[in-house]
C-alpha atoms as a PDB file:
ATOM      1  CA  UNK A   1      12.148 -16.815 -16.871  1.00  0.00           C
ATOM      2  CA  UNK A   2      11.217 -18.242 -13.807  1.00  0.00           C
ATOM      3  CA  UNK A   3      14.576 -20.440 -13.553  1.00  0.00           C
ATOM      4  CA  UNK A   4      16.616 -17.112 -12.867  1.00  0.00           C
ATOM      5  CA  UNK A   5      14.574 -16.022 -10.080  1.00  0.00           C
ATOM      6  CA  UNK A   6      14.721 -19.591  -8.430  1.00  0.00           C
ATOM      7  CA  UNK A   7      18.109 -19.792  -8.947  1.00  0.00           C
ATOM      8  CA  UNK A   8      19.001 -16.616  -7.240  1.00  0.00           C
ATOM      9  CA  UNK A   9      16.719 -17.378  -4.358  1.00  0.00           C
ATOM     10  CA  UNK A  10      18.854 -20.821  -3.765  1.00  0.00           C
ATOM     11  CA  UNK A  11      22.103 -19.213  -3.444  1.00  0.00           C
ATOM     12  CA  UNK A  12      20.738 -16.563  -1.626  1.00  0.00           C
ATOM     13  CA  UNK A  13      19.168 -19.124   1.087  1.00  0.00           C
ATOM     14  CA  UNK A  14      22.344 -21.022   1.057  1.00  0.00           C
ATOM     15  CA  UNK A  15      24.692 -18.054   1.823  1.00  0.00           C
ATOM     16  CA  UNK A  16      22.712 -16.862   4.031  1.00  0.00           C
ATOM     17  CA  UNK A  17      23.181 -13.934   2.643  1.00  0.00           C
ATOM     18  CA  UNK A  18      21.626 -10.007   3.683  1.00  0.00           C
ATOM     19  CA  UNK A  19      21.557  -6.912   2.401  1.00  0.00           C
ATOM     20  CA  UNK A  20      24.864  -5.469   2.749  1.00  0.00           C
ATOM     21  CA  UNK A  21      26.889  -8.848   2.509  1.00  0.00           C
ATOM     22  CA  UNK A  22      25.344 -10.024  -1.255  1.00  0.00           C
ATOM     23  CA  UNK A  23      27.494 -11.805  -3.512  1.00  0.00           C
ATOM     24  CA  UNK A  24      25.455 -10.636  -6.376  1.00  0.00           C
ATOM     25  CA  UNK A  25      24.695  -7.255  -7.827  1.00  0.00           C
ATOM     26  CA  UNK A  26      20.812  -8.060  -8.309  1.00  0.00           C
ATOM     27  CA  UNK A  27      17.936  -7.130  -7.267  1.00  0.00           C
ATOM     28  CA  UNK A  28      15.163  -9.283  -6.224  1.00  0.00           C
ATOM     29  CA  UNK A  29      11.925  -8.052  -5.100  1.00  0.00           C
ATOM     30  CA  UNK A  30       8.177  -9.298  -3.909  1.00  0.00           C
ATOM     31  CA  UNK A  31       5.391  -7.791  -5.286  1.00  0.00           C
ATOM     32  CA  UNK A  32       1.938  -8.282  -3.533  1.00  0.00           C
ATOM     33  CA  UNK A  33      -0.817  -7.512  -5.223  1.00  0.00           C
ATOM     34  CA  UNK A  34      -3.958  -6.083  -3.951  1.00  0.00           C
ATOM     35  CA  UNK A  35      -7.665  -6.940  -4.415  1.00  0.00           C
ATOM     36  CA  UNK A  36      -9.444  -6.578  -1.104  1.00  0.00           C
ATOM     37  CA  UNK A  37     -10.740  -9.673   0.581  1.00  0.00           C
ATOM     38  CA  UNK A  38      -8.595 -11.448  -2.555  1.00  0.00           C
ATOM     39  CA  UNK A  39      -5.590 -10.535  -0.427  1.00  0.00           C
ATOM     40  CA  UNK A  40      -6.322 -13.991   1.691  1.00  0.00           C
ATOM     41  CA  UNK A  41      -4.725 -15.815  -1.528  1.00  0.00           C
ATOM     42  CA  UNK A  42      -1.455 -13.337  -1.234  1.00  0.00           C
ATOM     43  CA  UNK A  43      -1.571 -13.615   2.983  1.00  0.00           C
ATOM     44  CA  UNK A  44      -1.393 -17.538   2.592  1.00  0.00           C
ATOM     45  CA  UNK A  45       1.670 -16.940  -0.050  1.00  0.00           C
ATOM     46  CA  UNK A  46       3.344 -14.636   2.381  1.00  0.00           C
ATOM     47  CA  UNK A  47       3.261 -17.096   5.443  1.00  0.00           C
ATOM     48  CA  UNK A  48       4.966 -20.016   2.780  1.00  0.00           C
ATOM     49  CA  UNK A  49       7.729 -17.063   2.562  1.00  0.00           C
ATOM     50  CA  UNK A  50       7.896 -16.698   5.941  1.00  0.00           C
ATOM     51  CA  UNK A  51       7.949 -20.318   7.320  1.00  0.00           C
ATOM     52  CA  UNK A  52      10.936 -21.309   4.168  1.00  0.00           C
ATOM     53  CA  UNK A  53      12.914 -18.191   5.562  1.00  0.00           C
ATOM     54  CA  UNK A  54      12.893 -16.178   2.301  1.00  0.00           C
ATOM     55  CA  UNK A  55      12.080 -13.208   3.258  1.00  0.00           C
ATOM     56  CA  UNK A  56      15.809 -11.905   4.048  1.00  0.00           C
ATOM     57  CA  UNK A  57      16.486 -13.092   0.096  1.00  0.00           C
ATOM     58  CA  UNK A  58      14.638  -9.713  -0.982  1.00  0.00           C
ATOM     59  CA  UNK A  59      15.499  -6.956  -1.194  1.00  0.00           C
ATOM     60  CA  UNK A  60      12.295  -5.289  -1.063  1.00  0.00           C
ATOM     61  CA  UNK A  61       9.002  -5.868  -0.732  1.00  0.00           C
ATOM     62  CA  UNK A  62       6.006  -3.456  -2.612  1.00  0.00           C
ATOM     63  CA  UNK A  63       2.561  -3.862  -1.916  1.00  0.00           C
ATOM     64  CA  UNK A  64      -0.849  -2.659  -3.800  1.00  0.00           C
ATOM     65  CA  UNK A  65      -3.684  -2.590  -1.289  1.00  0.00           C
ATOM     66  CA  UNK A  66      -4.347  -5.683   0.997  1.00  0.00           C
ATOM     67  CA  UNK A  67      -0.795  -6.409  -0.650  1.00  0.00           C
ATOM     68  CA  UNK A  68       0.376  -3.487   1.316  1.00  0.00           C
ATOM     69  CA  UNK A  69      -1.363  -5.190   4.582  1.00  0.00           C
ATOM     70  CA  UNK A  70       0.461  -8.844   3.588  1.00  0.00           C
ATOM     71  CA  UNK A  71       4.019  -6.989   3.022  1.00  0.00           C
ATOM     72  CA  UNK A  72       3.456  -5.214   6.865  1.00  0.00           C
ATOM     73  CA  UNK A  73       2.854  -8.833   8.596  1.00  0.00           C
ATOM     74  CA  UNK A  74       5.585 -10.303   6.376  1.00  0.00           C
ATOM     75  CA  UNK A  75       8.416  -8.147   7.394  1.00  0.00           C
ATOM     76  CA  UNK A  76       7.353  -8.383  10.733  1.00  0.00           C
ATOM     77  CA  UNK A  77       7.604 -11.470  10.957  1.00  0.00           C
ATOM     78  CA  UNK A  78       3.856 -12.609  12.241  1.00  0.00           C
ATOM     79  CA  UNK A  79       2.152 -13.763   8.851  1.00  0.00           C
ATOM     80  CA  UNK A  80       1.523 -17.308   9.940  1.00  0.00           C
ATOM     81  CA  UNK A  81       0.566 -16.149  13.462  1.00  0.00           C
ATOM     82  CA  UNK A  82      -1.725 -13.533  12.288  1.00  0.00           C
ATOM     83  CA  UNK A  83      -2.826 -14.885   8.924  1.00  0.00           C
ATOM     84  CA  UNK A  84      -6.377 -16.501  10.748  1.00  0.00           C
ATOM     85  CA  UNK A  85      -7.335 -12.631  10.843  1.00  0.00           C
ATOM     86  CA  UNK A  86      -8.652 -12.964   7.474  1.00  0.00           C
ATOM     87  CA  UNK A  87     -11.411 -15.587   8.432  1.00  0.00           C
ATOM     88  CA  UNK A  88     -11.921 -14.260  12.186  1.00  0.00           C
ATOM     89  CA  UNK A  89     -15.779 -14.004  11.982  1.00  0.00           C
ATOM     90  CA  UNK A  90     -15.644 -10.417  14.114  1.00  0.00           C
ATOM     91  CA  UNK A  91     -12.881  -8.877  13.182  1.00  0.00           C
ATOM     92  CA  UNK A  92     -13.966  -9.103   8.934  1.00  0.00           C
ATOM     93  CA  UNK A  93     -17.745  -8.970  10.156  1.00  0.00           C
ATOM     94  CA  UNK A  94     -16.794  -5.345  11.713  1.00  0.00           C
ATOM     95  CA  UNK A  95     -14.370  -3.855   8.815  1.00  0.00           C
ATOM     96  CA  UNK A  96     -16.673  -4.918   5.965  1.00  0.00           C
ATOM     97  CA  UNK A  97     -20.272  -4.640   6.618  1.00  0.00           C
ATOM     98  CA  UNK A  98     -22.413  -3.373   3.471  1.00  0.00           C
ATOM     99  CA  UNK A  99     -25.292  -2.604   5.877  1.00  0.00           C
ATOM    100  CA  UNK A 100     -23.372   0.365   6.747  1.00  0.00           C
ATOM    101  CA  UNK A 101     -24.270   2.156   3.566  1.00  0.00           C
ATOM    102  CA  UNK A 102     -27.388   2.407   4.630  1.00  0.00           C
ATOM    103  CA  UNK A 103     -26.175   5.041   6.917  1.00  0.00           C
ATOM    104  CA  UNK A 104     -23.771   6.568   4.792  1.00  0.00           C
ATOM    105  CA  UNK A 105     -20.300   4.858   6.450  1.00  0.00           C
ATOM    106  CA  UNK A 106     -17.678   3.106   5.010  1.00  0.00           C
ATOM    107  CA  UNK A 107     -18.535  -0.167   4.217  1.00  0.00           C
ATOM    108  CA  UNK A 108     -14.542  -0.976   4.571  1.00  0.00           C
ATOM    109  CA  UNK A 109     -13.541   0.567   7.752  1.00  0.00           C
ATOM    110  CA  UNK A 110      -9.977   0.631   7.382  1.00  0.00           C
ATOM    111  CA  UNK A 111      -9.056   3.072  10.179  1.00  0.00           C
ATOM    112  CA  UNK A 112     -10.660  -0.086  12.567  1.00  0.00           C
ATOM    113  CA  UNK A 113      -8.098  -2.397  10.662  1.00  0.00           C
ATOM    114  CA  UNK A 114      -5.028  -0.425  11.172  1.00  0.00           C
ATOM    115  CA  UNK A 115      -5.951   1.759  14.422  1.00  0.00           C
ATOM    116  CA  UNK A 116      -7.711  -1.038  16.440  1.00  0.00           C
ATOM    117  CA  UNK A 117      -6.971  -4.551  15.050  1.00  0.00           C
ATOM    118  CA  UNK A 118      -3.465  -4.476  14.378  1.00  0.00           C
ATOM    119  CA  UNK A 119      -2.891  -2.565  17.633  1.00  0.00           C
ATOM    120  CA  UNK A 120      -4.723  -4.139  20.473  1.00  0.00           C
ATOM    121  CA  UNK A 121      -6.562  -6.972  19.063  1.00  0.00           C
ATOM    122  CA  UNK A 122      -3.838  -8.628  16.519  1.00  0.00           C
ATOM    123  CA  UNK A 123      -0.708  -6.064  17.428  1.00  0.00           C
ATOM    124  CA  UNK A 124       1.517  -5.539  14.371  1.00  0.00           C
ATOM    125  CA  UNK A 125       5.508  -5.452  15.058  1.00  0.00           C
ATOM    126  CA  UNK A 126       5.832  -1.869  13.475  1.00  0.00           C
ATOM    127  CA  UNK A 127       9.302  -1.328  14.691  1.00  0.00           C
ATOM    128  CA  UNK A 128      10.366  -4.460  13.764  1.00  0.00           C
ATOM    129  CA  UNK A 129       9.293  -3.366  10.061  1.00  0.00           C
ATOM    130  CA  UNK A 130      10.905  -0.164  10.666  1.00  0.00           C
ATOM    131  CA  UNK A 131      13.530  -2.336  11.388  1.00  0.00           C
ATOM    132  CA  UNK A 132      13.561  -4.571   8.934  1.00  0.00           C
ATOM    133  CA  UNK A 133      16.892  -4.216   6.260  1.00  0.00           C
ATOM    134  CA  UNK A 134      14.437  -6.044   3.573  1.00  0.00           C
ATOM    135  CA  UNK A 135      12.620  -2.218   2.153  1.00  0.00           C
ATOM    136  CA  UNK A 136       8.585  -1.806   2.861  1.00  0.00           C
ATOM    137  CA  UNK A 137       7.227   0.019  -0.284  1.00  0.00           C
ATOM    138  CA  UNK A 138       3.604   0.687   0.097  1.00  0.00           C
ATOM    139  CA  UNK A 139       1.930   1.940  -2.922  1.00  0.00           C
ATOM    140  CA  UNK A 140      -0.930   4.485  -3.004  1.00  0.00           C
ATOM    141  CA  UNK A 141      -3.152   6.424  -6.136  1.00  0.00           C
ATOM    142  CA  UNK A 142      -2.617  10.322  -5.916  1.00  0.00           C
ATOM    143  CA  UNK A 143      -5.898  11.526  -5.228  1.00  0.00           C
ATOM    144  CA  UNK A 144      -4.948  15.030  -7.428  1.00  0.00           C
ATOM    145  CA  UNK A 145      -2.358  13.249 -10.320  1.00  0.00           C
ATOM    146  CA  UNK A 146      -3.656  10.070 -10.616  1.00  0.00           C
ATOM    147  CA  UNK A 147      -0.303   8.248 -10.161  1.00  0.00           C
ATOM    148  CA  UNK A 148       0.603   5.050  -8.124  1.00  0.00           C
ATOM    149  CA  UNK A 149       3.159   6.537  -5.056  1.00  0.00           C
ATOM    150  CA  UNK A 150       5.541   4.439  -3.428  1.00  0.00           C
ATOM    151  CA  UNK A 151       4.956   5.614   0.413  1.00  0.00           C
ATOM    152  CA  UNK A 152       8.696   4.204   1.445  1.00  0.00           C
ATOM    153  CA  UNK A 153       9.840   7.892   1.820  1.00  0.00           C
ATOM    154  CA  UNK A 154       7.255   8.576   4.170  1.00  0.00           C
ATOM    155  CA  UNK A 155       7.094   5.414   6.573  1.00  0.00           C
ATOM    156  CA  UNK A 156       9.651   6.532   9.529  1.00  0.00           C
ATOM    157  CA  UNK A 157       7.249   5.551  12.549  1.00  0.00           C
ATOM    158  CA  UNK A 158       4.293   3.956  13.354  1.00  0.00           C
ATOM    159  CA  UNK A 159       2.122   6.488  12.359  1.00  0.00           C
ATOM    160  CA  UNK A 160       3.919   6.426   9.158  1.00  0.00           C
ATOM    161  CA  UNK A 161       3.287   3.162   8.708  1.00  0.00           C
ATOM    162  CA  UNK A 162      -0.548   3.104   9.652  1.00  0.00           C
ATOM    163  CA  UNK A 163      -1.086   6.385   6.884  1.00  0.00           C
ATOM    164  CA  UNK A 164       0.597   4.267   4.621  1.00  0.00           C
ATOM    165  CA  UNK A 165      -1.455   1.204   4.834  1.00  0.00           C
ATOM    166  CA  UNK A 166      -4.684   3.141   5.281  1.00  0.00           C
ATOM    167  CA  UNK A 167      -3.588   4.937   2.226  1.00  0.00           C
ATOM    168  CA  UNK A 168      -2.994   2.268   0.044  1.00  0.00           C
ATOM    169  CA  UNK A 169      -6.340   0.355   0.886  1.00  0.00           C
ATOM    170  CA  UNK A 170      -8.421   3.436   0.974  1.00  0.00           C
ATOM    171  CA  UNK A 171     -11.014   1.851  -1.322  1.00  0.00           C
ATOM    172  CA  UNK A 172     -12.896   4.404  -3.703  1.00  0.00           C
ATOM    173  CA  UNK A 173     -16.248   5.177  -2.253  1.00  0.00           C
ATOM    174  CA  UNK A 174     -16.428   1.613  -0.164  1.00  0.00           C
ATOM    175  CA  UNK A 175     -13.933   2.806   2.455  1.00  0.00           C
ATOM    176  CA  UNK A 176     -14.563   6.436   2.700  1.00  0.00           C
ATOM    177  CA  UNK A 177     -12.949   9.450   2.403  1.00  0.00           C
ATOM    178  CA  UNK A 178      -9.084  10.172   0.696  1.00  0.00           C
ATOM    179  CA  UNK A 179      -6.548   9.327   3.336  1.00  0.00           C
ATOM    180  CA  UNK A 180      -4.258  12.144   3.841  1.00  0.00           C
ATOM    181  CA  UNK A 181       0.141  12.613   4.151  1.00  0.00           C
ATOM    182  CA  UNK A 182       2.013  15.115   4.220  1.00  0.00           C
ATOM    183  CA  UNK A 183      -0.222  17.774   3.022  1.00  0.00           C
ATOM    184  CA  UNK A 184      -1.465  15.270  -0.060  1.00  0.00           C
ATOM    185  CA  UNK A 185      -4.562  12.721  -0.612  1.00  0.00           C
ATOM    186  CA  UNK A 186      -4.345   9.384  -1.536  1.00  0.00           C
ATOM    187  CA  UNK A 187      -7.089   6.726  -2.783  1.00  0.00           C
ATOM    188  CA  UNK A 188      -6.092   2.716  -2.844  1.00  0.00           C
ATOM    189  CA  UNK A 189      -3.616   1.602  -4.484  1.00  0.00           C
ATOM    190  CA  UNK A 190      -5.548  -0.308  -6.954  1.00  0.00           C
ATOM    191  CA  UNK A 191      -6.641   2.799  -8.999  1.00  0.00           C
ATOM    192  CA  UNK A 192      -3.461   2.936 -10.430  1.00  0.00           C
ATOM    193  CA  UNK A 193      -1.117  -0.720  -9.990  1.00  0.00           C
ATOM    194  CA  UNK A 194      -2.610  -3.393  -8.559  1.00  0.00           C
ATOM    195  CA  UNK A 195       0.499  -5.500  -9.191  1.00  0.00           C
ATOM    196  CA  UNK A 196       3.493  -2.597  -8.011  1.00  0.00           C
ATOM    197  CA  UNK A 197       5.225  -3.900 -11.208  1.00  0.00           C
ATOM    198  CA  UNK A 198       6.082  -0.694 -12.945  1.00  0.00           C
ATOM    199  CA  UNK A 199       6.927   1.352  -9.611  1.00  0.00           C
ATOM    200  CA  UNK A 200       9.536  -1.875  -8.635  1.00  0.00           C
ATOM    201  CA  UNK A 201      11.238  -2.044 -12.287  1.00  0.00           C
ATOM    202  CA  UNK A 202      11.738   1.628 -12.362  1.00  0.00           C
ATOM    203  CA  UNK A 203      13.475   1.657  -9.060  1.00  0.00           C
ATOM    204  CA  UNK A 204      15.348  -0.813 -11.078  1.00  0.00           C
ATOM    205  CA  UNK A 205      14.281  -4.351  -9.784  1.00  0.00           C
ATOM    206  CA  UNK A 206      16.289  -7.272 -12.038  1.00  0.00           C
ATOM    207  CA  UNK A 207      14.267 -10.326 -10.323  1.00  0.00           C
ATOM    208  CA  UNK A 208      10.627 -10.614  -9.435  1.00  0.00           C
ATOM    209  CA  UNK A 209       8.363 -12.666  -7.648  1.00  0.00           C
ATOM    210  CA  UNK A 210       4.953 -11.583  -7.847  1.00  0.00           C
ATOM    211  CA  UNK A 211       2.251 -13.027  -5.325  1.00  0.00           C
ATOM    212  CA  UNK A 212      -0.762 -12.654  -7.606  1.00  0.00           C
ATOM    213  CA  UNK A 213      -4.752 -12.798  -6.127  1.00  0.00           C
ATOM    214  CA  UNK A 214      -6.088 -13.521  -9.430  1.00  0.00           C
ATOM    215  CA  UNK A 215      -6.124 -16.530 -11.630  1.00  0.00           C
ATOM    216  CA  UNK A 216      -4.635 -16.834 -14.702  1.00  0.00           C
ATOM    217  CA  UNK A 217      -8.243 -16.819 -16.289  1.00  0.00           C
ATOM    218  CA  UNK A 218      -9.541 -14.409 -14.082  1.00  0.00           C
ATOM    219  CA  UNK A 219      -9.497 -10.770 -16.263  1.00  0.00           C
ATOM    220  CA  UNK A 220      -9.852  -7.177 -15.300  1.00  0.00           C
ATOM    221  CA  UNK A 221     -12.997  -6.069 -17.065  1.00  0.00           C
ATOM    222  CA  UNK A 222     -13.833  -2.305 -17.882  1.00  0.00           C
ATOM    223  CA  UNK A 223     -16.686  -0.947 -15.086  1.00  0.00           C
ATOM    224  CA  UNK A 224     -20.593  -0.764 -16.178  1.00  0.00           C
ATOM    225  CA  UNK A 225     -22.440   2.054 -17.309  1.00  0.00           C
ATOM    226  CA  UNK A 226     -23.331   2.126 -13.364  1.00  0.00           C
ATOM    227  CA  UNK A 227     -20.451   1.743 -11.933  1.00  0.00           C
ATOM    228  CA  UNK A 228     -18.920   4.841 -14.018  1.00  0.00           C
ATOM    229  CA  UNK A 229     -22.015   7.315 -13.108  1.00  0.00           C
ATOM    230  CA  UNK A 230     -21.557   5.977  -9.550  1.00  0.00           C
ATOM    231  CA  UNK A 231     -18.238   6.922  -9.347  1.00  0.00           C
ATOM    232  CA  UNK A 232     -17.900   9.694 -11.527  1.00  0.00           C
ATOM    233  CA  UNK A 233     -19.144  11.804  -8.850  1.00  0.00           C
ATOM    234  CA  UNK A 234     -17.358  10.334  -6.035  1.00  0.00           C
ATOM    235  CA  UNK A 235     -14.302  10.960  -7.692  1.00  0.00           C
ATOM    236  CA  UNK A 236     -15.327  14.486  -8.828  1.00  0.00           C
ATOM    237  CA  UNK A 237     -15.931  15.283  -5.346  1.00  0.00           C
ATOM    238  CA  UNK A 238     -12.867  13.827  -3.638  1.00  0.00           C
ATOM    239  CA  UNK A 239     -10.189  12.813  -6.205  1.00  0.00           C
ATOM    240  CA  UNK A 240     -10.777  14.558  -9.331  1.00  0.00           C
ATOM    241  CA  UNK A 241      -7.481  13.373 -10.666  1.00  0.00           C
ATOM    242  CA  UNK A 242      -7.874   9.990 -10.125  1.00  0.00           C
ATOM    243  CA  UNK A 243     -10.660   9.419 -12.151  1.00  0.00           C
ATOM    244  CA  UNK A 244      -8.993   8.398 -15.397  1.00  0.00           C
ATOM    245  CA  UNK A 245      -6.994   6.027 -13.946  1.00  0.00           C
ATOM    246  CA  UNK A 246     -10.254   4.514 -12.289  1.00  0.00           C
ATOM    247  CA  UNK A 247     -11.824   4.467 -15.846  1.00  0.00           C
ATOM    248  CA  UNK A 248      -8.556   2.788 -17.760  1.00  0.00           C
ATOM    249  CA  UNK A 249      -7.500   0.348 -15.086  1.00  0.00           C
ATOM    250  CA  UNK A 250      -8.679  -2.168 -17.708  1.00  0.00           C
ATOM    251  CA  UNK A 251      -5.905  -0.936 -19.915  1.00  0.00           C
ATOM    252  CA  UNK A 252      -3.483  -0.874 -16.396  1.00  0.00           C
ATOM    253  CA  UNK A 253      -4.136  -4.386 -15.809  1.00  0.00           C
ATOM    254  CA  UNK A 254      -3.144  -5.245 -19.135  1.00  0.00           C
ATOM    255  CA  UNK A 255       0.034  -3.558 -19.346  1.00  0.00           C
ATOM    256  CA  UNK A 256       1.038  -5.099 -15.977  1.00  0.00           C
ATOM    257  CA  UNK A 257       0.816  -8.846 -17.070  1.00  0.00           C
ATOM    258  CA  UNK A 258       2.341  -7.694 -20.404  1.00  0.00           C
ATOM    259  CA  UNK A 259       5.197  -6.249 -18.050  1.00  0.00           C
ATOM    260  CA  UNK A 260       5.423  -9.042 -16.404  1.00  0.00           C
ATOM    261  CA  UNK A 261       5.023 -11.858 -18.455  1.00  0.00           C
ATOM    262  CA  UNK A 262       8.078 -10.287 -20.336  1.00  0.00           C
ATOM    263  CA  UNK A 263      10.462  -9.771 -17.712  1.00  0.00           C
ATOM    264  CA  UNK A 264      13.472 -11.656 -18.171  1.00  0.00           C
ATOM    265  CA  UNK A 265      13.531 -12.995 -14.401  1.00  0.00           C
ATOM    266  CA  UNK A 266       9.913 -13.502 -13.293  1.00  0.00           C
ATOM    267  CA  UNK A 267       8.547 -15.827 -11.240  1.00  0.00           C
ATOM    268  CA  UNK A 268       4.416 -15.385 -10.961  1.00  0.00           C
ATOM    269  CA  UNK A 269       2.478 -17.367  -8.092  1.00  0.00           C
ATOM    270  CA  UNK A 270      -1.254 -17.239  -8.488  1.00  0.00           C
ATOM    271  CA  UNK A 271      -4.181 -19.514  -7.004  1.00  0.00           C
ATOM    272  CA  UNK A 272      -4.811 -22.169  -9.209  1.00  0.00           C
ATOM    273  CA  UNK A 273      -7.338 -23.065 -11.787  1.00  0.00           C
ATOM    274  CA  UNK A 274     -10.491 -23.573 -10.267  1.00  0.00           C
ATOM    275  CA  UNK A 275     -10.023 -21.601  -7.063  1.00  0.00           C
ATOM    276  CA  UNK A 276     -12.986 -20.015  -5.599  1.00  0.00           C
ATOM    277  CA  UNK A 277     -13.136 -16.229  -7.118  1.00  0.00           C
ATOM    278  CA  UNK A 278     -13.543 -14.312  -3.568  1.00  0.00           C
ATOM    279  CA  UNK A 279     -15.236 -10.849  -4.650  1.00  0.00           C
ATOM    280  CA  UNK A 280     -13.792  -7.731  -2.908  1.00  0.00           C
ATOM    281  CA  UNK A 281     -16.132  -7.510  -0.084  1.00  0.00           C
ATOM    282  CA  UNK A 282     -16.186 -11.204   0.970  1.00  0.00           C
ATOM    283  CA  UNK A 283     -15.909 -11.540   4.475  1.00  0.00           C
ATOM    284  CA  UNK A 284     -17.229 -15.642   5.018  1.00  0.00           C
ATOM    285  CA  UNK A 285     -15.172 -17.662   6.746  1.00  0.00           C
ATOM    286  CA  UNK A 286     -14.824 -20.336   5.397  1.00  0.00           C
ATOM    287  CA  UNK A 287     -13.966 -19.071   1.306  1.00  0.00           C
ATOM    288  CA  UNK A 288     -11.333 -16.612   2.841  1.00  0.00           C
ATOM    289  CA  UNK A 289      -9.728 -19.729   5.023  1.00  0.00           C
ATOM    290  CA  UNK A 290     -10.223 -22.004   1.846  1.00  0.00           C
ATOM    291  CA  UNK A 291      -8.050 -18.942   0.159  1.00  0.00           C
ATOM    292  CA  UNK A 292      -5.208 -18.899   2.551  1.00  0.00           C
ATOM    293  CA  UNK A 293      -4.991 -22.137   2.508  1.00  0.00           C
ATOM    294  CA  UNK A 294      -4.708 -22.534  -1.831  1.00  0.00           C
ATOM    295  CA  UNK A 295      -2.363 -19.706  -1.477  1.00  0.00           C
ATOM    296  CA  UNK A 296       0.475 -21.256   1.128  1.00  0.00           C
ATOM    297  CA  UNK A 297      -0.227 -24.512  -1.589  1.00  0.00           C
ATOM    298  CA  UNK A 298       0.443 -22.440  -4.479  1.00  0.00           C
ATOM    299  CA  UNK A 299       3.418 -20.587  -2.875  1.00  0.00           C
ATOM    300  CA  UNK A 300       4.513 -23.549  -1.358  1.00  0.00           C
ATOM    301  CA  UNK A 301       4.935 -25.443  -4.809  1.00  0.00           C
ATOM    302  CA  UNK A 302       5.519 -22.859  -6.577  1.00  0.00           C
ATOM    303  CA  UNK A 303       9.359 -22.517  -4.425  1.00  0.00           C
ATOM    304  CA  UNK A 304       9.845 -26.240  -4.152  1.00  0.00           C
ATOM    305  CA  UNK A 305      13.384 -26.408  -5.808  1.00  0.00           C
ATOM    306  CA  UNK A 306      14.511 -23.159  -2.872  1.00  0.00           C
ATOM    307  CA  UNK A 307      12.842 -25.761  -0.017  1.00  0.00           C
ATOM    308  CA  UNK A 308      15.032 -28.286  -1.101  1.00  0.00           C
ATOM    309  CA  UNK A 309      18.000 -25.504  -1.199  1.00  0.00           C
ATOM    310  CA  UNK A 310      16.836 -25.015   2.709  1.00  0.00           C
ATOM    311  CA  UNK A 311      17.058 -28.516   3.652  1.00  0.00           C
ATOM    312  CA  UNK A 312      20.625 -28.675   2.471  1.00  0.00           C
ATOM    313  CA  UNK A 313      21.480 -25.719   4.368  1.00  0.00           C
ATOM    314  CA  UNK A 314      19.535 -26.783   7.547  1.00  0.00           C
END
């Protein structure tokens, strides 16, 4: 399975090859997945990509979540200079702080993520993922339906792309309200596919690469009798549709690695065995460092064989 993917990323890398100049009628996608602070595995994955020169081998890239947030500083080209975001001491200190429950506020300010940090603290290219001919595909959970959304149709500006990415990490409950576009809500991506694997096959993906934030023994488990009162009513209140996706994202989870794990062209990278599990809220320095770092080493020999392919090219 995963020999097809590798395969097409050598020849890819050796033609040099772009959209609109392929060889091949496939394609090859990179699906991010999501999981809050467990997007510092996926970040350290994306800056392997990045420092091979991979990234113009896709042909898209989806993201679920902090997925979406790894995609953005992929196709713009800064995930190795912006990847020590994720264990900057002030800038995770000030979007996750539980204390602010206390007062009622998000405890995951995303709108200080997208609005302040990634425009005057740690400036994200925008246009140049505007830009980009690899596709951005942000995925969101409609607040009213339930469904994941692919957000491509709607990212045409910066703007666009800041709705998106607050949309798809809008965290139920942790990081406030519903994020609204285009007249509709959306809650994080994670509700609904936190791997984007059935929104990229049904837009007809052939190869996959999937940077995963979970290990391989590492299982989605249904919520607590807590969690489900909890969130019965926030859900009630602001996303009354999303709800039953909330509640079988057990069964979601399980249908993803089952579509996965069956795909004829798949190649999965995942922190290994006995890697720290970094719960959603983490926001330490030194496990989210410890994760980038395990996830540019599992990235890194996970697409050995296309390094050498690079080398021969270089």
């Amino acid at each position: 399975m995963t020999d097809a993917v590798i395969q097409l990323l050598r020849d890819r890398a050796q033609q040099g090859s772009t959209q609109g100049n392929r060889s091949d009628d496939a394609r090859l996608v990179l699906l991010i997945e999501g999981g809050s602070s467990r997007g510092a595995y996926s970040s350290g994955m994306t800056v392997t990509i990045e420092q091979l020169g991979l990234l113009p081998a896709f042909d898209a890239v989806y993201g679920s979540s902090a997925g979406a947030l790894n995609a953005a500083w992929l196709l713009c080209g800064r995930a190795e200079s912006s990847m020590h975001v994720w264990w900057d001491p002030v800038v995770m200190g000030t979007t996750i702080d539980p204390r602010r429950a206390l007062r009622r506020l998000p405890v995951v300010d995303t709108r200080y993520l997208v609005h302040t940090v990634y425009t005057e603290i740690m400036p994200m290219g925008f246009q140049e993922i505007l830009d980009n001919p690899v596709e951005f595909h942000p995925i969101a959970t409609d607040a009213l339906t339930g469904q994941a959304v692919d957000l491509h149709e709607q990212v045409h500006d910066q703007a666009g792309v800041q709705a998106a990415l607050r949309a798809s990490t809008a965290l139920p409950l942790l990081a406030g309200e519903p994020v609204e576009i285009g007249g509709r809500t959306y809650v994080d991506a994670g509700v609904s596919e936190s791997v984007p694997v059935r929104t990229a096959l049904a837009q007809q993906a052939t190869h996959v690469v999937a940077l995963r934030t979970r290990r391989t023994d590492e299982i989605a488990t249904a919520p607590s009798r807590g969690e489900r009162l909890v969130m019965s009513r926030w859900f009630a209140r602001r996303a009354p549709g999303a709800l039953a996706a909330w509640m079988g994202r057990e069964a979601a989870r399980a249908e993803e690695e089952r579509l996965l794990a069956s795909h004829p062209a798949t190649l999965q990278i995942r922190p290994p065995l006995g890697s720290a599990r970094i719960g959603r809220t983490e926001r330490r320095p030194g496990p989210l460092r410890a994760a980038v770092d395990t996830g540019r080493r599992a990235a890194m020999d996970a697409l050995q064989a296309c390094v050498e392919a690079e080398r021969l090219t270089s």
